[in-house]
C-alpha atoms as a PDB file:
ATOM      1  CA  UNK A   1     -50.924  14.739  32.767  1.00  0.00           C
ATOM      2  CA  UNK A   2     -48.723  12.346  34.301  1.00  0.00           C
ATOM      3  CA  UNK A   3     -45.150  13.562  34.843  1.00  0.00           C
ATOM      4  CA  UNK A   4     -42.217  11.265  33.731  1.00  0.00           C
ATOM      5  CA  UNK A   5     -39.774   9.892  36.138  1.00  0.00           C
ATOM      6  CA  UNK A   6     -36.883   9.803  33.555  1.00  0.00           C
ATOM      7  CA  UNK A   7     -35.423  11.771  31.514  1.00  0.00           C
ATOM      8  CA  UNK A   8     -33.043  11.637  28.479  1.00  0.00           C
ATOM      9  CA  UNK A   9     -29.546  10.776  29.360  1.00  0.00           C
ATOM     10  CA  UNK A  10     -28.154  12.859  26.450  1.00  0.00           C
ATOM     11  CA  UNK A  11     -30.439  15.784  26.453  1.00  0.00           C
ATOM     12  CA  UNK A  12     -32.260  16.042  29.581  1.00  0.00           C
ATOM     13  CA  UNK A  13     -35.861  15.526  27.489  1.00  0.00           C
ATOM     14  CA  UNK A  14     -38.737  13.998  29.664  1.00  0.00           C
ATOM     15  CA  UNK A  15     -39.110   9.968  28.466  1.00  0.00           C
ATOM     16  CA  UNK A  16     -42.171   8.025  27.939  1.00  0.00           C
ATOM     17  CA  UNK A  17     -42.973   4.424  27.503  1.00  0.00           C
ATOM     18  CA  UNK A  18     -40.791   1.904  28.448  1.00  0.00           C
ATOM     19  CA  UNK A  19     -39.188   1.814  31.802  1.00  0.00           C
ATOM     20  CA  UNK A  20     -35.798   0.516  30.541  1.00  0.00           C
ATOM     21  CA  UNK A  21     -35.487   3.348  27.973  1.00  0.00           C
ATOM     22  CA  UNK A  22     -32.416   6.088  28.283  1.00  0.00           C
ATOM     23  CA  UNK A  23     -33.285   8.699  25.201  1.00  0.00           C
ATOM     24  CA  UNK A  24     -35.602  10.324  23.837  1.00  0.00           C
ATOM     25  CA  UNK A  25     -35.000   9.663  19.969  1.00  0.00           C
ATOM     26  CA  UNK A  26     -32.490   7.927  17.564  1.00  0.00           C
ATOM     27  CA  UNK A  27     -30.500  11.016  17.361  1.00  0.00           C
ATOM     28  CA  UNK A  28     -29.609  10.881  21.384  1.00  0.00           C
ATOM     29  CA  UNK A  29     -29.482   7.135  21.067  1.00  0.00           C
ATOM     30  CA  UNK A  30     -26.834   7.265  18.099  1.00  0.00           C
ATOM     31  CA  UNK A  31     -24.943   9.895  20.515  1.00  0.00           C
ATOM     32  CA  UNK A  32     -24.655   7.938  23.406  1.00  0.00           C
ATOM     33  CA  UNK A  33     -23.862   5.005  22.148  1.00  0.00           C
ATOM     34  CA  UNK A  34     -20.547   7.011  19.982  1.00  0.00           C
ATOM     35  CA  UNK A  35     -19.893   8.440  23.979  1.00  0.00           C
ATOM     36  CA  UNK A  36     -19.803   4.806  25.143  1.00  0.00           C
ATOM     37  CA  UNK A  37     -17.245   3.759  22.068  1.00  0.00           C
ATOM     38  CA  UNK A  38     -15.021   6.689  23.475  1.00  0.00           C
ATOM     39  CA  UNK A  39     -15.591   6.134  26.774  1.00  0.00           C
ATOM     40  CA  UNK A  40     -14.082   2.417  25.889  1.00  0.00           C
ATOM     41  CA  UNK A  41     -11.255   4.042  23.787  1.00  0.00           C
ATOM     42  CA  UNK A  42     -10.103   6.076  26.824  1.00  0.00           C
ATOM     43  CA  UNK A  43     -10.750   3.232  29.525  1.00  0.00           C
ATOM     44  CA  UNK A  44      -7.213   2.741  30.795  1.00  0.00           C
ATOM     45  CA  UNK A  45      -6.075  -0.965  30.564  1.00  0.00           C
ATOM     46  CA  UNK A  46      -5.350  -3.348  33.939  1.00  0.00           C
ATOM     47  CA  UNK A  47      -2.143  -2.256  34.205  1.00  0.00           C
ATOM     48  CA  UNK A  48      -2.718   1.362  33.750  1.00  0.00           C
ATOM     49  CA  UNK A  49      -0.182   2.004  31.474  1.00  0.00           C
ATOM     50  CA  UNK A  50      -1.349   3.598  28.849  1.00  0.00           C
ATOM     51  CA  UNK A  51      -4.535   2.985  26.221  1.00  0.00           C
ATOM     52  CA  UNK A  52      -6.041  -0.342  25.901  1.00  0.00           C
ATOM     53  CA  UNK A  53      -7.802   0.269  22.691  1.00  0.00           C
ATOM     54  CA  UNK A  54      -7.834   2.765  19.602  1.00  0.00           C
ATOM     55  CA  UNK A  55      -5.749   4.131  17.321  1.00  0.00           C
ATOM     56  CA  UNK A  56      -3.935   6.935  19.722  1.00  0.00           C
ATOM     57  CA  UNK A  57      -2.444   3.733  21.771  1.00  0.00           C
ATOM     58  CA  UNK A  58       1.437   3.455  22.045  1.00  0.00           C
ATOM     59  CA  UNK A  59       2.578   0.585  19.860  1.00  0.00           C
ATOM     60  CA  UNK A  60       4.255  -1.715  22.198  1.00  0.00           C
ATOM     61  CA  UNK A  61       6.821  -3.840  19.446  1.00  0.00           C
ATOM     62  CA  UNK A  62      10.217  -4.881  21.546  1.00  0.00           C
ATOM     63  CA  UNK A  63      12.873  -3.399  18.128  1.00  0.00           C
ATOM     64  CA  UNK A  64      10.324   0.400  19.252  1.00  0.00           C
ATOM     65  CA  UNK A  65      11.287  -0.041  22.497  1.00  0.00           C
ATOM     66  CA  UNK A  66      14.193   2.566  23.661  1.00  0.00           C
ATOM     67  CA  UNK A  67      16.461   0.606  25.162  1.00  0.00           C
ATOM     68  CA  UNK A  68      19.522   1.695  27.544  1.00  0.00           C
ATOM     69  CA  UNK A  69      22.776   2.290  25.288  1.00  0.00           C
ATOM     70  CA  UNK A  70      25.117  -0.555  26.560  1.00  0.00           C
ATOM     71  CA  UNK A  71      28.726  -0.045  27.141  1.00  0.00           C
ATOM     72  CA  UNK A  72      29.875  -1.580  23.701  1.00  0.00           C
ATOM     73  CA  UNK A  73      27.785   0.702  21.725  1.00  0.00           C
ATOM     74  CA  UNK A  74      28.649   3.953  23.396  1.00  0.00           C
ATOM     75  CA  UNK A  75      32.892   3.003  23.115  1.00  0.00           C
ATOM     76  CA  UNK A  76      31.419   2.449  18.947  1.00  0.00           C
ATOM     77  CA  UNK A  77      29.940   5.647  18.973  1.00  0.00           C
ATOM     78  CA  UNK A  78      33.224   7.076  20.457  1.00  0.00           C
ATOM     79  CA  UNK A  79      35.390   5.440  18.236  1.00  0.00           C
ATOM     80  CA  UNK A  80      33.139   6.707  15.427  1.00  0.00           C
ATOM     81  CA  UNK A  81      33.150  10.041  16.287  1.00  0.00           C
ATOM     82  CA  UNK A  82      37.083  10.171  17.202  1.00  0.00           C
ATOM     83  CA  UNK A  83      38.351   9.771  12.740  1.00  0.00           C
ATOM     84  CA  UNK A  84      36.636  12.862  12.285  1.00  0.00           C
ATOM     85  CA  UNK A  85      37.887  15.250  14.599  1.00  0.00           C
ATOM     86  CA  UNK A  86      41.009  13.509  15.084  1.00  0.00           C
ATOM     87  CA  UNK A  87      41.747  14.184  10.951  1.00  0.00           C
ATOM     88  CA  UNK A  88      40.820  17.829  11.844  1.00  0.00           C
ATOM     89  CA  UNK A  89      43.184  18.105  14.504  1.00  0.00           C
ATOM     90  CA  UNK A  90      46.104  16.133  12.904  1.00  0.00           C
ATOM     91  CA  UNK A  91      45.445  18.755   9.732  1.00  0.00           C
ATOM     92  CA  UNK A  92      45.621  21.573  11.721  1.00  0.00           C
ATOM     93  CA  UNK A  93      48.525  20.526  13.673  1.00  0.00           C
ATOM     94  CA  UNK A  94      50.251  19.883  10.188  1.00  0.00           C
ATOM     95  CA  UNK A  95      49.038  23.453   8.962  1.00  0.00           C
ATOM     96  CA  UNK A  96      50.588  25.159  12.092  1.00  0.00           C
ATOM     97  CA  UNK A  97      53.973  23.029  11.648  1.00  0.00           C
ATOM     98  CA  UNK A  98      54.108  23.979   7.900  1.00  0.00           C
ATOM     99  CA  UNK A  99      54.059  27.308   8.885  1.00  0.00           C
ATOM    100  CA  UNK A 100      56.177  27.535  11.845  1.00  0.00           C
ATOM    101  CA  UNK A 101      58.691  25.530   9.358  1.00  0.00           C
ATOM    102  CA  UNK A 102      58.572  28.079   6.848  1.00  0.00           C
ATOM    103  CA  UNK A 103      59.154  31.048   9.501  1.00  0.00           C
ATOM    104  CA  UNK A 104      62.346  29.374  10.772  1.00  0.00           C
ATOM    105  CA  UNK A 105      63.740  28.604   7.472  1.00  0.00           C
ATOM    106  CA  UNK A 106      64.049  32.577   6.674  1.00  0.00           C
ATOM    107  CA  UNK A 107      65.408  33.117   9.905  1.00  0.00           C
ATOM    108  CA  UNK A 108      68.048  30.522   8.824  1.00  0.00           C
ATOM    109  CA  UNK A 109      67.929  32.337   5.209  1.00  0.00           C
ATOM    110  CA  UNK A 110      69.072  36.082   6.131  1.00  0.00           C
ATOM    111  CA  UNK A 111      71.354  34.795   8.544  1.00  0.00           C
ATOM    112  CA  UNK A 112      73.202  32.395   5.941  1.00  0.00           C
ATOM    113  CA  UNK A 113      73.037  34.859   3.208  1.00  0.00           C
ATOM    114  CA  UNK A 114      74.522  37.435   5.518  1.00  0.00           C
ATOM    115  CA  UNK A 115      77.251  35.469   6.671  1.00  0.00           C
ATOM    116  CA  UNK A 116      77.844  33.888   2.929  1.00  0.00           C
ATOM    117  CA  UNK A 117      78.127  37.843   1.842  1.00  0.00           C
ATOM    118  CA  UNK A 118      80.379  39.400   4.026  1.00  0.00           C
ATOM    119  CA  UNK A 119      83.075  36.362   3.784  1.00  0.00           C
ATOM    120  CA  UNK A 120      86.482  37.570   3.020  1.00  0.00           C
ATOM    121  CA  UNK A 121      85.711  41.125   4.116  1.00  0.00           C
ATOM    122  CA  UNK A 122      86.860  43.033   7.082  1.00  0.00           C
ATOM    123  CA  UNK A 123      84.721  43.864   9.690  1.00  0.00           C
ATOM    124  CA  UNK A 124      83.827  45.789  12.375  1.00  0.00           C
ATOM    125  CA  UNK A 125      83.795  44.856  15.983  1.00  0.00           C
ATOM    126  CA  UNK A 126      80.243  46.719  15.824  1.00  0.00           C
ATOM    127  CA  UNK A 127      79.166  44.646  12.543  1.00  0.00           C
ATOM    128  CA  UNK A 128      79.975  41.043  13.861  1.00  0.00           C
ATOM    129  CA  UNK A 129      78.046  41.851  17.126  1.00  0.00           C
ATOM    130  CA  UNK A 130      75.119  42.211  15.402  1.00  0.00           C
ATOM    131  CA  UNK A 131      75.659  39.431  13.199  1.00  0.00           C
ATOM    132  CA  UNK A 132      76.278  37.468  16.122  1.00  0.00           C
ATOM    133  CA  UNK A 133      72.965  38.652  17.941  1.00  0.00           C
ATOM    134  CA  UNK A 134      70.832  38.185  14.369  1.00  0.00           C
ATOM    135  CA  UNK A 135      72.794  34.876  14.549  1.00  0.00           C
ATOM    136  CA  UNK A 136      71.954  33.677  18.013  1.00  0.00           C
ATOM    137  CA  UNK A 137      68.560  34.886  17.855  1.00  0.00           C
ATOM    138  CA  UNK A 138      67.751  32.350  15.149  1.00  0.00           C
ATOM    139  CA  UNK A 139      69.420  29.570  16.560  1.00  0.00           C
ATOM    140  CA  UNK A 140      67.155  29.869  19.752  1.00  0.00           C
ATOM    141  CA  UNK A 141      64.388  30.442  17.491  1.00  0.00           C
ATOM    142  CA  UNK A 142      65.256  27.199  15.866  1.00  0.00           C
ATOM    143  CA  UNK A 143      64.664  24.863  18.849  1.00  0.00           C
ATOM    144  CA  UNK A 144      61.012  24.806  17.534  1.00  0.00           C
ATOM    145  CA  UNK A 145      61.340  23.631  14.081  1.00  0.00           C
ATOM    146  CA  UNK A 146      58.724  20.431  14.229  1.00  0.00           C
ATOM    147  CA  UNK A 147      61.599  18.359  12.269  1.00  0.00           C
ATOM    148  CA  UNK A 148      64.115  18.574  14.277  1.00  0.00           C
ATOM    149  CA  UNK A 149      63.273  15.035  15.888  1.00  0.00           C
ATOM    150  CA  UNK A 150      63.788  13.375  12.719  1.00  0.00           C
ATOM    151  CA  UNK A 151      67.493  11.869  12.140  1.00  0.00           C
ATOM    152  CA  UNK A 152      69.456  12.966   9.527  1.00  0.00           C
ATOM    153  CA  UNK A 153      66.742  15.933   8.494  1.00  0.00           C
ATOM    154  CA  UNK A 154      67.446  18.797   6.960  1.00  0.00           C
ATOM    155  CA  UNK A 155      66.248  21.381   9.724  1.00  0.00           C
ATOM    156  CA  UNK A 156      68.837  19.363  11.576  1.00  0.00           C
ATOM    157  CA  UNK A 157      71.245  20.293   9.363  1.00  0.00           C
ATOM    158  CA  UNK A 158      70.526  23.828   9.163  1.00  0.00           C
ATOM    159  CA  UNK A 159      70.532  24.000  13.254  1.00  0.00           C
ATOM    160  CA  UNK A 160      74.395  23.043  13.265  1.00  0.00           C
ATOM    161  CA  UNK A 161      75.167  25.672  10.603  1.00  0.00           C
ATOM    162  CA  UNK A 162      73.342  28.406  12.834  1.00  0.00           C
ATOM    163  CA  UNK A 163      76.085  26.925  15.683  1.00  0.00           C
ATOM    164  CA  UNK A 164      78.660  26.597  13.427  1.00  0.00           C
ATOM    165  CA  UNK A 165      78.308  30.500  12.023  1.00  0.00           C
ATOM    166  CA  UNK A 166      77.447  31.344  15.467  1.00  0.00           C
ATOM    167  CA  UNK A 167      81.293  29.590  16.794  1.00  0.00           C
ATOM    168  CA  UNK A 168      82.868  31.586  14.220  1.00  0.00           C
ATOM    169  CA  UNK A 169      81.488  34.825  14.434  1.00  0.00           C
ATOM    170  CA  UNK A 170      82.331  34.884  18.083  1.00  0.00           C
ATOM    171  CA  UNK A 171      86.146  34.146  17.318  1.00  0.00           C
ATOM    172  CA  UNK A 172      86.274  36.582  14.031  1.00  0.00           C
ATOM    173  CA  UNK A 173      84.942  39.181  16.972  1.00  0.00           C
ATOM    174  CA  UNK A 174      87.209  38.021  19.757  1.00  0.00           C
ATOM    175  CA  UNK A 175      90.127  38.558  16.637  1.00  0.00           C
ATOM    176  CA  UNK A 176      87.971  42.552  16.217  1.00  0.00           C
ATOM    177  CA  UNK A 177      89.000  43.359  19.912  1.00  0.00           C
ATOM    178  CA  UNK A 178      91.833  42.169  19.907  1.00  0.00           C
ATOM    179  CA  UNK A 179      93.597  44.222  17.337  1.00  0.00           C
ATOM    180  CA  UNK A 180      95.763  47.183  18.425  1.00  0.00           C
ATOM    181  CA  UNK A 181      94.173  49.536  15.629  1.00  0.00           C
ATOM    182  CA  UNK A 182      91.698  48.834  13.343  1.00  0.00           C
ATOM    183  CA  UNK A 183      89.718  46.579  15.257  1.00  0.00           C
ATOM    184  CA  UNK A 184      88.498  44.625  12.639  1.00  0.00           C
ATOM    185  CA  UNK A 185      89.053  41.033  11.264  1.00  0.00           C
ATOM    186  CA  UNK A 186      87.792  38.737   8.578  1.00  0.00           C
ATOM    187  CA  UNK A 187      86.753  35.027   8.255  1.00  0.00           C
ATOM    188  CA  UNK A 188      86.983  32.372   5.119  1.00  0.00           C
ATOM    189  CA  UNK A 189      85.329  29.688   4.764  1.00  0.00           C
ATOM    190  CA  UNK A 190      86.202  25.980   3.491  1.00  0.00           C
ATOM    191  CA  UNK A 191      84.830  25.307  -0.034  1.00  0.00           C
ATOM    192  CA  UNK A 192      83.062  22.386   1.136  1.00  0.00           C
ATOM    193  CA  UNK A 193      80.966  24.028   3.874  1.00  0.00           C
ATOM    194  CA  UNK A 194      80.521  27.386   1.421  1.00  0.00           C
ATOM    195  CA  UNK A 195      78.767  24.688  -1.332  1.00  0.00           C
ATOM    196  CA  UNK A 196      77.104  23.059   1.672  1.00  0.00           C
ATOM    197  CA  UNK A 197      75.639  26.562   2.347  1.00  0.00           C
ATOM    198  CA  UNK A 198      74.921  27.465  -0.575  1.00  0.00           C
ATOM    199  CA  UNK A 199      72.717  24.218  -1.774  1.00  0.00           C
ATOM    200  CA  UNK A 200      70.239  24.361   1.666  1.00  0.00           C
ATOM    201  CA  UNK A 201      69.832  28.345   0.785  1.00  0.00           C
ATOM    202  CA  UNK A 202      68.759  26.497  -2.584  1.00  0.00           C
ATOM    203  CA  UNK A 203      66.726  23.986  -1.277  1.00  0.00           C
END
């Protein structure tokens, strides 16, 4: 028996007949000619960039295409990022100022209603320095009320009364220390400043 010369490109199986003939049956032929279509699907393209057939190929449509961000776009994306956080920041700084606000205006409270109270009476040397250091303490403490750059406010307002109680605790005290024997002394106030007083402990 002769031996054949070829065999089967798909399963190695001895061929017969025709000398141009590559398998062995229509099943190998129906397999190599699917590993040829594949073969074509995965044949790069002349440029070698990527597939030049099939359905796994990149899509190549210019509005795809990732494109460098130019200079306009990033300032818009900025800008459009800024609102947010900027609202956030301007909120909190608003929450911090309504609070630091509401801190100084008991400071300015005791201090008023303290001073308003003990009008008329006499005093101890001892008593009007601590009214003057309670007094002193909260006009230092004052400097940071987040209205007082705003003409004509009321925080403005309340900061000269703190001097203004501050002036005349220091004389009524200067009067204390001065006295041969009881060392005490007294203050009154006008009836305009008292009602003056009196309406910003109200408001």
């Amino acid at each position: 028996m002769k031996t054949p010369a070829k065999t089967c490109v798909i399963c190695d199986s001895p061929l017969y007949g025709r000398a141009d003939k590559t398998t062995c049956s229509d099943a190998c032929r129906v397999r190599l000619h699917r590993q040829r279509q594949n073969e074509d699907i995965q044949e790069p393209n002349e440029e070698g960039n990527g597939l030049s057939t099939g359905h796994d190929a990149p899509l190549d449509l210019p509005w795809l295409r990732k494109q460098p961000i130019t200079s306009t776009e990033r300032d818009y994306l900025n800008r459009r990022d800024e609102p947010e956080d900027y609202e956030d920041a301007a909120e909190q700084k608003r929450s911090n100022e309504a609070a630091l606000a509401k801190q100084l205006q008991g400071y300015y409270v005791k201090v008023v209603e303290s001073f308003l109270q003990k009008e008329q009476q006499r005093l101890q040397s001892r008593q009007l320095r601590q009214m003057l250091r309670t007094s002193m303490d909260a006009y230092e403490s004052y400097k940071l009320h987040p209205q007082l750059t705003q003409a004509g406010s009321i925080a403005q307002k309340c900061q000269k009364d703190l001097r203004e109680i501050i002036i005349i605790i220091q004389e009524t005290h200067q009067d204390a220390q001065d006295g041969w024997l009881s060392h005490t002394s007294q203050y009154e106030l006008t009836k305009k400043w008292r009602r003056q007083l009196q309406e910003r402990l109200l408001g």
